[in-house]
N, C-alpha and C. Protein backbone atom coordinates (compact mmCIF):
# COMPACT_ATOMS: atom_id res chain seq x y z
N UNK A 1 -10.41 -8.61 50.00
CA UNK A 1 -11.22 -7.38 50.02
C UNK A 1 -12.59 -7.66 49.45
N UNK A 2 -13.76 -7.19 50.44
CA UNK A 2 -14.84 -7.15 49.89
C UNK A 2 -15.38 -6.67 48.74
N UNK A 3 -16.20 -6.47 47.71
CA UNK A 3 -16.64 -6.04 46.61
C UNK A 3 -17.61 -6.41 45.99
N UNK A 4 -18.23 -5.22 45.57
CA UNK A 4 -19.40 -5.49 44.19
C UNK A 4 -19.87 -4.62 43.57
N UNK A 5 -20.13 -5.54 42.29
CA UNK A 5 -20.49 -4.31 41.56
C UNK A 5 -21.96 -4.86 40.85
N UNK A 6 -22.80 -3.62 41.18
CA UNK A 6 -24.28 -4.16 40.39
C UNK A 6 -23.82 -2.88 39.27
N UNK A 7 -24.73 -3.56 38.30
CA UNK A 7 -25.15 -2.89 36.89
C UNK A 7 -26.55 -3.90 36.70
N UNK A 8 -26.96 -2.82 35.42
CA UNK A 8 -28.71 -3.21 34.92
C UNK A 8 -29.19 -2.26 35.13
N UNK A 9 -29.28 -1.05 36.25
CA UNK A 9 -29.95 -0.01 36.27
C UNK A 9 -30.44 0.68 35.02
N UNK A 10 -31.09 1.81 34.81
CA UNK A 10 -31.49 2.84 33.98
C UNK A 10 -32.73 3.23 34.19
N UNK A 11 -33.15 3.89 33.19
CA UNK A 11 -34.57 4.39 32.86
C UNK A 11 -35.59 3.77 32.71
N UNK A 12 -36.70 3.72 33.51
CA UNK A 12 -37.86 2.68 32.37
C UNK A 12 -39.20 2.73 33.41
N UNK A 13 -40.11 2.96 31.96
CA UNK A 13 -41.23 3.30 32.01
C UNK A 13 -42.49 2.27 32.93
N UNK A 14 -43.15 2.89 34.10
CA UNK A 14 -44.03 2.12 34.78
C UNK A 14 -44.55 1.08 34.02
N UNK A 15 -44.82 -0.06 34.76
CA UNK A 15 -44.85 -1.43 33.96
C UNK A 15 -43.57 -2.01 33.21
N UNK A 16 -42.94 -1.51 33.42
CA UNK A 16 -41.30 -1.99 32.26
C UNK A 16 -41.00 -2.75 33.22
N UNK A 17 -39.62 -3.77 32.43
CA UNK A 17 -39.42 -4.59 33.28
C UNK A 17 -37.64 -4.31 33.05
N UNK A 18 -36.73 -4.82 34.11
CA UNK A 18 -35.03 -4.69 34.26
C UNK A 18 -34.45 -5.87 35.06
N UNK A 19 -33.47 -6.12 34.69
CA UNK A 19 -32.89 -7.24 35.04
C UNK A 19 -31.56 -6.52 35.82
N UNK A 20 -31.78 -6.60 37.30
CA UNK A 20 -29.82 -6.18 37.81
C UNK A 20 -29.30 -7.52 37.78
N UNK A 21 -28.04 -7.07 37.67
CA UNK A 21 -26.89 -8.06 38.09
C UNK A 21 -25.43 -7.51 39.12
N UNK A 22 -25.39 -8.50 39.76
CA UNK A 22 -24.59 -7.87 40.71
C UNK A 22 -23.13 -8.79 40.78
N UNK A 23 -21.68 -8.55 40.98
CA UNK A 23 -21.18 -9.24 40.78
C UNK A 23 -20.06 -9.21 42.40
N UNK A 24 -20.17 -10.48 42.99
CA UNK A 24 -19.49 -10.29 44.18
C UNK A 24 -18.41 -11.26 44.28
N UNK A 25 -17.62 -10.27 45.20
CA UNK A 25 -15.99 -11.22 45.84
C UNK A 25 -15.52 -10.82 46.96
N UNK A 26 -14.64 -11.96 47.20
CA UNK A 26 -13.48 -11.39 48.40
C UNK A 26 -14.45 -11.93 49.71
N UNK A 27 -15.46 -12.60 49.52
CA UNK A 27 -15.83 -13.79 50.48
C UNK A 27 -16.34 -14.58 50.03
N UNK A 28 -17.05 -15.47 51.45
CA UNK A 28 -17.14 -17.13 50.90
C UNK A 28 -18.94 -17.50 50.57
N UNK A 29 -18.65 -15.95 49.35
CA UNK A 29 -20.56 -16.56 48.42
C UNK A 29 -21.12 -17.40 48.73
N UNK A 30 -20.69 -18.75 48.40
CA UNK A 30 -21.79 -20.28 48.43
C UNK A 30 -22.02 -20.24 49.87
N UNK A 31 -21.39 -19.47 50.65
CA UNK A 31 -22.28 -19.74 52.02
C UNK A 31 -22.95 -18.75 53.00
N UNK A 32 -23.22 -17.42 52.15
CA UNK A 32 -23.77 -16.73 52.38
C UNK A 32 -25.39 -16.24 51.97
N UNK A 33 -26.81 -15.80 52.61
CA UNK A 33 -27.51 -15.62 52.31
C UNK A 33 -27.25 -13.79 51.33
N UNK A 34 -27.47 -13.95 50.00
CA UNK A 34 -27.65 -12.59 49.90
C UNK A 34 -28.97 -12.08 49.59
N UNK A 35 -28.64 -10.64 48.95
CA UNK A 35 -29.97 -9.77 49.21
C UNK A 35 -29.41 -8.80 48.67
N UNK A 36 -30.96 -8.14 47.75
CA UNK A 36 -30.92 -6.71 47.06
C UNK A 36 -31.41 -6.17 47.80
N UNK A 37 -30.56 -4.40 47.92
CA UNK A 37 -31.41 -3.78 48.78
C UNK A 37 -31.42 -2.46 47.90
N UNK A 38 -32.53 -2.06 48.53
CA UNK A 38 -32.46 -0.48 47.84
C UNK A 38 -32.42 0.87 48.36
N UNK A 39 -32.31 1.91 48.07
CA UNK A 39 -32.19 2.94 48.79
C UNK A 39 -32.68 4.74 47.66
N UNK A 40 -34.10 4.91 48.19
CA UNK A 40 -35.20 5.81 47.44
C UNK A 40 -34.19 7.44 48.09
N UNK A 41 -34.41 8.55 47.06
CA UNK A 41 -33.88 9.86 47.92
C UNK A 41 -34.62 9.80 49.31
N UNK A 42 -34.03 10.11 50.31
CA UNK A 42 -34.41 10.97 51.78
C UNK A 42 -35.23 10.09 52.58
N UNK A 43 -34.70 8.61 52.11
CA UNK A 43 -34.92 7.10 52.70
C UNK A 43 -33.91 6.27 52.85
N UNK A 44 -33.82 5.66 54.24
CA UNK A 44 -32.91 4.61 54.39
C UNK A 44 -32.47 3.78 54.02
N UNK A 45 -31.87 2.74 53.54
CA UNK A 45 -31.64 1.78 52.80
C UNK A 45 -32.73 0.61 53.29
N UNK A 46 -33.23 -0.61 52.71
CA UNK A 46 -34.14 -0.97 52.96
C UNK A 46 -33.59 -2.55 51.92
N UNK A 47 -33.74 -3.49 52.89
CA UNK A 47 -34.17 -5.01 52.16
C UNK A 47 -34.97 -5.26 51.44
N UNK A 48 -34.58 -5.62 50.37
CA UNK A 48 -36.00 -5.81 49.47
C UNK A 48 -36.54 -7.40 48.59
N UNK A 49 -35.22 -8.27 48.67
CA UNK A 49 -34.95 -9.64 48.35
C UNK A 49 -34.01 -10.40 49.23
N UNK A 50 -33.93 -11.55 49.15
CA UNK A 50 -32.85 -11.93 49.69
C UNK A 50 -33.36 -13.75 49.39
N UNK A 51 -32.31 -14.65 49.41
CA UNK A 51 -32.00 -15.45 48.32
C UNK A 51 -31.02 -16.54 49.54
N UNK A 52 -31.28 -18.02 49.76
CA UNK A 52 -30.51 -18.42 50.53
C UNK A 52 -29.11 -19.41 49.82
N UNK A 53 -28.69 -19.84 50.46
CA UNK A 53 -27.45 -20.86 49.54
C UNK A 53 -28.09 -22.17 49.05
N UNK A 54 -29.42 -22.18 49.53
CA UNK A 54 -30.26 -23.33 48.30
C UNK A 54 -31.31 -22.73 47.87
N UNK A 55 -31.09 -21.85 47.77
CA UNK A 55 -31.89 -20.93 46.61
C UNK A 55 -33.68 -20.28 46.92
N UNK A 56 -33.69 -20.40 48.89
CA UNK A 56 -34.73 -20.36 49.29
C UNK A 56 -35.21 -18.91 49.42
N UNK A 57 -36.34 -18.09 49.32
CA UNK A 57 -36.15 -16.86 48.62
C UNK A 57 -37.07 -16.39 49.24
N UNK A 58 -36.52 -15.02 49.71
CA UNK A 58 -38.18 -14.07 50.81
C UNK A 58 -38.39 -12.54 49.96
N UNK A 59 -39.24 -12.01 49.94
CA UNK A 59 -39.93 -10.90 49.42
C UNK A 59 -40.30 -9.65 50.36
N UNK A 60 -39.72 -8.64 50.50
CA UNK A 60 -40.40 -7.54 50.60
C UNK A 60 -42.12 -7.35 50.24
N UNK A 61 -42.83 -6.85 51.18
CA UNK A 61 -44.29 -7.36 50.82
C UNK A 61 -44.39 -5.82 49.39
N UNK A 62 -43.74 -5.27 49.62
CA UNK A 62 -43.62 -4.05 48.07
C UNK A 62 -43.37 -4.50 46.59
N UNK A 63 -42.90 -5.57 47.23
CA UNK A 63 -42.11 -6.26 45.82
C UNK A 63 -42.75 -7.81 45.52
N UNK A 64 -43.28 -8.14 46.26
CA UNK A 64 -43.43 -9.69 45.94
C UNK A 64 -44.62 -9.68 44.86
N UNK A 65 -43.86 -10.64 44.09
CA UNK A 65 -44.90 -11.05 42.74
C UNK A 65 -44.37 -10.05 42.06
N UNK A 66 -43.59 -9.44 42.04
CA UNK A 66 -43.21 -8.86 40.67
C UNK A 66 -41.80 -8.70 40.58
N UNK A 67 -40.53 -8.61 41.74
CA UNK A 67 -39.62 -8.87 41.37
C UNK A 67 -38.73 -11.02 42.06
N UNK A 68 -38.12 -11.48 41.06
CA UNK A 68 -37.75 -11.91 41.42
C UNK A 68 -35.82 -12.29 41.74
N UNK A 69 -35.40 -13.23 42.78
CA UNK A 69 -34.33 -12.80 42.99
C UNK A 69 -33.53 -14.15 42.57
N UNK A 70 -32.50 -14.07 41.78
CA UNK A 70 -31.49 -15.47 41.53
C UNK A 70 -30.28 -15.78 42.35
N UNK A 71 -29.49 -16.79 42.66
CA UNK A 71 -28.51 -16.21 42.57
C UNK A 71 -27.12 -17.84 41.61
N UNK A 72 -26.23 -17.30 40.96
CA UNK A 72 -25.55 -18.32 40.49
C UNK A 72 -24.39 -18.45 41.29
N UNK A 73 -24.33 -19.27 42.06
CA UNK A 73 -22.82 -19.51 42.84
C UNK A 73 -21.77 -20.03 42.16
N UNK A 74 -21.37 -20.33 41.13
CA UNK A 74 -20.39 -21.12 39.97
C UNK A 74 -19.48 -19.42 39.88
N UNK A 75 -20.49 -18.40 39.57
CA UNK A 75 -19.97 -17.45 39.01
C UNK A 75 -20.08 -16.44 40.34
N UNK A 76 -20.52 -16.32 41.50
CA UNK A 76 -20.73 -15.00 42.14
C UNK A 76 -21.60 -14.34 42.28
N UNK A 77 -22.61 -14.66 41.33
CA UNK A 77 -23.60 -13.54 40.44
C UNK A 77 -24.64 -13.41 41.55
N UNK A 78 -25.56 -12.31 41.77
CA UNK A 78 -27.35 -12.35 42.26
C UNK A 78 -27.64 -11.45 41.80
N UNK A 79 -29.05 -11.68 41.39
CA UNK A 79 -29.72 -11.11 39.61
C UNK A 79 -31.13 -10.69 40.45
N UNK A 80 -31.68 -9.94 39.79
CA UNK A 80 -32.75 -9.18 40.56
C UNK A 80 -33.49 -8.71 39.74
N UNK A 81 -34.40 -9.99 38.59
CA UNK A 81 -35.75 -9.39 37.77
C UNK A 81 -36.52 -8.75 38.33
N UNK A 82 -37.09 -7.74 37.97
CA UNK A 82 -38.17 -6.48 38.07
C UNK A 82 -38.82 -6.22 37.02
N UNK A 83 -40.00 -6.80 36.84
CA UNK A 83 -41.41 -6.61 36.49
C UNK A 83 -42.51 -5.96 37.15
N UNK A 84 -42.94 -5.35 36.32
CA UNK A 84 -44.35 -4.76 36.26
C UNK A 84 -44.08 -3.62 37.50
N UNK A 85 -42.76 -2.75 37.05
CA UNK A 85 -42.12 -1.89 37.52
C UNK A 85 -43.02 -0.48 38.01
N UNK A 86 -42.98 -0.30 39.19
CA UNK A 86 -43.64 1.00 40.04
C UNK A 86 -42.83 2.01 40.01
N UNK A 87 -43.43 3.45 40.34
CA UNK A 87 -42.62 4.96 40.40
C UNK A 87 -42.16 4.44 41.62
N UNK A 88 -42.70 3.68 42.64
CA UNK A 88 -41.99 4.09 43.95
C UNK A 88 -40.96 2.96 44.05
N UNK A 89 -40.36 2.18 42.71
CA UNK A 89 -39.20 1.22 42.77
C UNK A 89 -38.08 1.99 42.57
N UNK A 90 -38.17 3.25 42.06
CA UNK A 90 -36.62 4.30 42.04
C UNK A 90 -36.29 4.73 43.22
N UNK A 91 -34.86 4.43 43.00
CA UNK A 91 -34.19 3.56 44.11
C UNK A 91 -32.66 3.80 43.43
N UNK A 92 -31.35 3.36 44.59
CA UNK A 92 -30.22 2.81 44.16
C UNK A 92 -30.71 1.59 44.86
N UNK A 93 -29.67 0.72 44.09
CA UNK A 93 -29.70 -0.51 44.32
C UNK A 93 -28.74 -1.08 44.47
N UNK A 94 -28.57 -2.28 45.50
CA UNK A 94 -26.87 -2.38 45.57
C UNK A 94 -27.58 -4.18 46.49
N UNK A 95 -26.63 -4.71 46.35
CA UNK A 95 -26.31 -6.54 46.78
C UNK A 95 -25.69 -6.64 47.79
N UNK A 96 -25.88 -7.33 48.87
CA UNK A 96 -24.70 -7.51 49.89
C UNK A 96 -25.18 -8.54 50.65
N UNK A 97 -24.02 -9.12 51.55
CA UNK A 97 -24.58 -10.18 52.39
C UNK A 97 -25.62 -9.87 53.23
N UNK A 98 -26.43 -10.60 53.62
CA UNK A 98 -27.50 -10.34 54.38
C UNK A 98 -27.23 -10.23 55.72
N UNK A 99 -26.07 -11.42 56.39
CA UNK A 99 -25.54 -11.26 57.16
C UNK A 99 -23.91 -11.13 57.23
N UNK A 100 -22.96 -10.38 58.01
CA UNK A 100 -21.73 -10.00 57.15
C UNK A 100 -21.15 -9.05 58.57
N UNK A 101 -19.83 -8.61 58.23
CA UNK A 101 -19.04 -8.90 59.07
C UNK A 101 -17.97 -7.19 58.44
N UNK A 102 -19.01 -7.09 57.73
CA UNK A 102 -17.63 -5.72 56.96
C UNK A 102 -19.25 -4.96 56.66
N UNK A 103 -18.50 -3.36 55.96
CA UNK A 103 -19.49 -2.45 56.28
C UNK A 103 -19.16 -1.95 54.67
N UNK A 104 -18.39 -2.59 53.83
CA UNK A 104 -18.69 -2.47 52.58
C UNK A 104 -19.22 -2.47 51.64
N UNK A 105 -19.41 -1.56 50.55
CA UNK A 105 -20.95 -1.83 50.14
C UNK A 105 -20.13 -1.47 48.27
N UNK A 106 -21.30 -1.35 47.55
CA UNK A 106 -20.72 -1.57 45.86
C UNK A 106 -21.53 -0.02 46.12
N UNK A 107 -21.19 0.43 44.62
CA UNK A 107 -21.67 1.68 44.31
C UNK A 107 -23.13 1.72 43.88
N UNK A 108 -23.63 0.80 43.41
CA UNK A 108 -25.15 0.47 43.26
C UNK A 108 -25.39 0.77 41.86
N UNK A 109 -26.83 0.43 41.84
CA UNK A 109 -27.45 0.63 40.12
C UNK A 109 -28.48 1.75 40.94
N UNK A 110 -28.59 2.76 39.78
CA UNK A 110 -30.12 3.61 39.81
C UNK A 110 -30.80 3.07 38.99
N UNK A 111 -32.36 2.78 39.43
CA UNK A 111 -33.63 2.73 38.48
C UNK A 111 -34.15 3.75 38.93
N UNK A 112 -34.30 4.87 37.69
CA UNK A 112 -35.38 5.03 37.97
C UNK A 112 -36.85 5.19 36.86
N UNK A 113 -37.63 5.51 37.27
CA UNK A 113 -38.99 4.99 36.42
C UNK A 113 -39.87 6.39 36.70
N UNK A 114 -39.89 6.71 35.34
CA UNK A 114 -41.20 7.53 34.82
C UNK A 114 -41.34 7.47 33.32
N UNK A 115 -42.47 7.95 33.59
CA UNK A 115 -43.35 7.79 31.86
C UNK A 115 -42.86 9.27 31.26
């Protein structure tokens, strides 16, 4: 069974910075490209990182240069620093394969950001 769970979300003030972490199973990680995606109220879900199995890494042009994306295959993990944090980065946030075969998804992290 597919699964994940991000945490790191919360509150925080424009310019703040948050670290997600996302924790995945029930497929074969080391050979999958993943990716954070996010999803703003009364907006679609939307790609916003994504991270290859050698660690080759593309940007949302919203996001580049200020968040970056990890991922540790030993453990499962893809981590999603966010710096120099915008109002329009509140969002849920949630991890999944980039490309994938199931329609399962984790419950996500909320950021959101005001002063």
């Amino acid at each position: 069974q597919v699964d994940f769970v991000e945490y790191g979300g919360g509150l925080v003030q424009p310019g703040g910075s948050l670290t997600l972490s996302c924790e995945a199973s029930g497929f074969d990680f080391n050979k999958r490209i993943m990716g954070w995606y996010r999803q703003a109220p009364g907006k679609e879900r939307e790609l916003v990182a994504d991270i290859g199995t050698a660690g080759g890494t593309r940007y949302d042009d919203s996001v580049k240069g200020r968040f970056t994306i990890s991922r540790d295959n030993d453990k499962n993990m893809v981590y999603l620093q966010m710096n120099s944090i915008k109002s329009e980065d509140t969002a849920v946030y949630y991890c999944n394969a980039v490309i994938r075969t199931w329609r399962d998804w984790g419950q996500g992290t909320q950021v959101t950001v005001s002063s």
